[in-house]
Every structure is written in C-alpha cells, then in structure tokens.
Protein backbone atom coordinates (compact mmCIF):
# COMPACT_ATOMS: atom_id res chain seq x y z
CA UNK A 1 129.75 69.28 145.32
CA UNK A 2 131.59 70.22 148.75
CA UNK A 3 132.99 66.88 149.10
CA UNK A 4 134.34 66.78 145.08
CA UNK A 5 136.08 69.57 145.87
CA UNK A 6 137.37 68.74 148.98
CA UNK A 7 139.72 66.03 146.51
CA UNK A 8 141.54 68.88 144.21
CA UNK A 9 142.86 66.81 141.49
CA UNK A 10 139.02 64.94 141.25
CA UNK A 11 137.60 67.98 141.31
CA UNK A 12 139.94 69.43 139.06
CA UNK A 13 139.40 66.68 135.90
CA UNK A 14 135.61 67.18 136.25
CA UNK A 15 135.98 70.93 135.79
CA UNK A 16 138.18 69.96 132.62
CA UNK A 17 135.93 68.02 131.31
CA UNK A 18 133.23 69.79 131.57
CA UNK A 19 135.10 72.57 129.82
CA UNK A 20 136.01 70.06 127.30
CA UNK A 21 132.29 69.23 126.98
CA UNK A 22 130.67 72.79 126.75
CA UNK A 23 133.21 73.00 123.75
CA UNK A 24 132.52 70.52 121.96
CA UNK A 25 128.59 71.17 122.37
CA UNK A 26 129.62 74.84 120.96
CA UNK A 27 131.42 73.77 118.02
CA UNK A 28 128.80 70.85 117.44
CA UNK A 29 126.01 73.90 117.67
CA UNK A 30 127.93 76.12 115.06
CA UNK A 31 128.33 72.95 112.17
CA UNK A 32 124.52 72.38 112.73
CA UNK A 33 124.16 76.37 111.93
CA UNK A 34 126.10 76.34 109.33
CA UNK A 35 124.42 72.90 107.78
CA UNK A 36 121.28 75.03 108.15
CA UNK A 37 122.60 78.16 106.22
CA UNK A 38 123.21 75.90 103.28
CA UNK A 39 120.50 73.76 103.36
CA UNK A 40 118.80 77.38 103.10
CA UNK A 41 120.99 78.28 100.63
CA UNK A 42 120.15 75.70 98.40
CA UNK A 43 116.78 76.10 98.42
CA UNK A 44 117.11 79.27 97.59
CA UNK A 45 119.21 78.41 94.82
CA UNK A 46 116.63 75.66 93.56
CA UNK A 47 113.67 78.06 94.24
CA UNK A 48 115.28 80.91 91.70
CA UNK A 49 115.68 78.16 89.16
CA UNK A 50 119.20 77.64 89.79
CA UNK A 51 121.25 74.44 90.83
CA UNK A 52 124.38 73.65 93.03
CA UNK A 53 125.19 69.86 92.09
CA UNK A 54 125.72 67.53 95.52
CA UNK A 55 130.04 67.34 94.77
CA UNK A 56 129.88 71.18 95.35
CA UNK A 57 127.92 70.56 98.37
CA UNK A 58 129.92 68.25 99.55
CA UNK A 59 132.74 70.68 98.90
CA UNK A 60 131.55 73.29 100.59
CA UNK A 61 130.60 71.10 103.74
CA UNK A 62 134.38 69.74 104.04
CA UNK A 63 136.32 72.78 103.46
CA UNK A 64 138.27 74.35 106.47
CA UNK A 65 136.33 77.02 106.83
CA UNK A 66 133.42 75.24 107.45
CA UNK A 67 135.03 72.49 110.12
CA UNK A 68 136.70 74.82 111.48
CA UNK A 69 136.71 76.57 115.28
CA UNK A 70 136.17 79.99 115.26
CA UNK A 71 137.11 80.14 119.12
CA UNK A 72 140.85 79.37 118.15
C-alpha cells in the first residue's frame, strides 16, 4: 500500500475505482431489496386471493423509481 501511494496518479485511479465499485455494489444491494419487497408483495397479494398480472410486474420493476439512485 506504501509503495501505491508513493505513485499519486496510480494511487489515485485505484481509490476511484474503488469508489466507483462500493457504488455500484450499493445500488446493486438496493434493486435486490427492492426485487425482494415485491416478490413479498406479491405473495401477499396471491395469498389474500388477489392477483397482480406479470406486465404490471414488469411495470413496476422498470419504472424510474425503482432503477433509480437514491444517493443522487
């Protein structure tokens, strides 16, 4: 580590991207939570006799909202 930061600009991309990495992991992390909550929600749904047909689904997976980073 002593010697990669003896080189600035080296040192200085790795740090980057491993910024860049810990957000993407993060945003990754919150779509797989979210995929959970409606998978849940669904159930649920089926469970109490109800139904949300697969477009709506789809729907709901592709809107902004859902895709997008709350960070920003």
């Amino acid at each position: 580590m002593q010697m990669w930061q003896q080189i600035k600009p080296i040192f200085e991309l790795m740090e980057q991207a491993l910024i860049f990495n810990r957000v993407e992991n993060n945003i990754m992390e919150i779509r797989r939570v979210r995929f959970g909550m409606v998978k849940v929600c669904t159930t649920f749904l089926l469970a109490n006799a109800q139904h949300i047909s697969l477009i709506k689904e789809e729907n709901t997976l592709q809107t902004d909202t859902y895709l997008s980073n709350p960070d920003e």
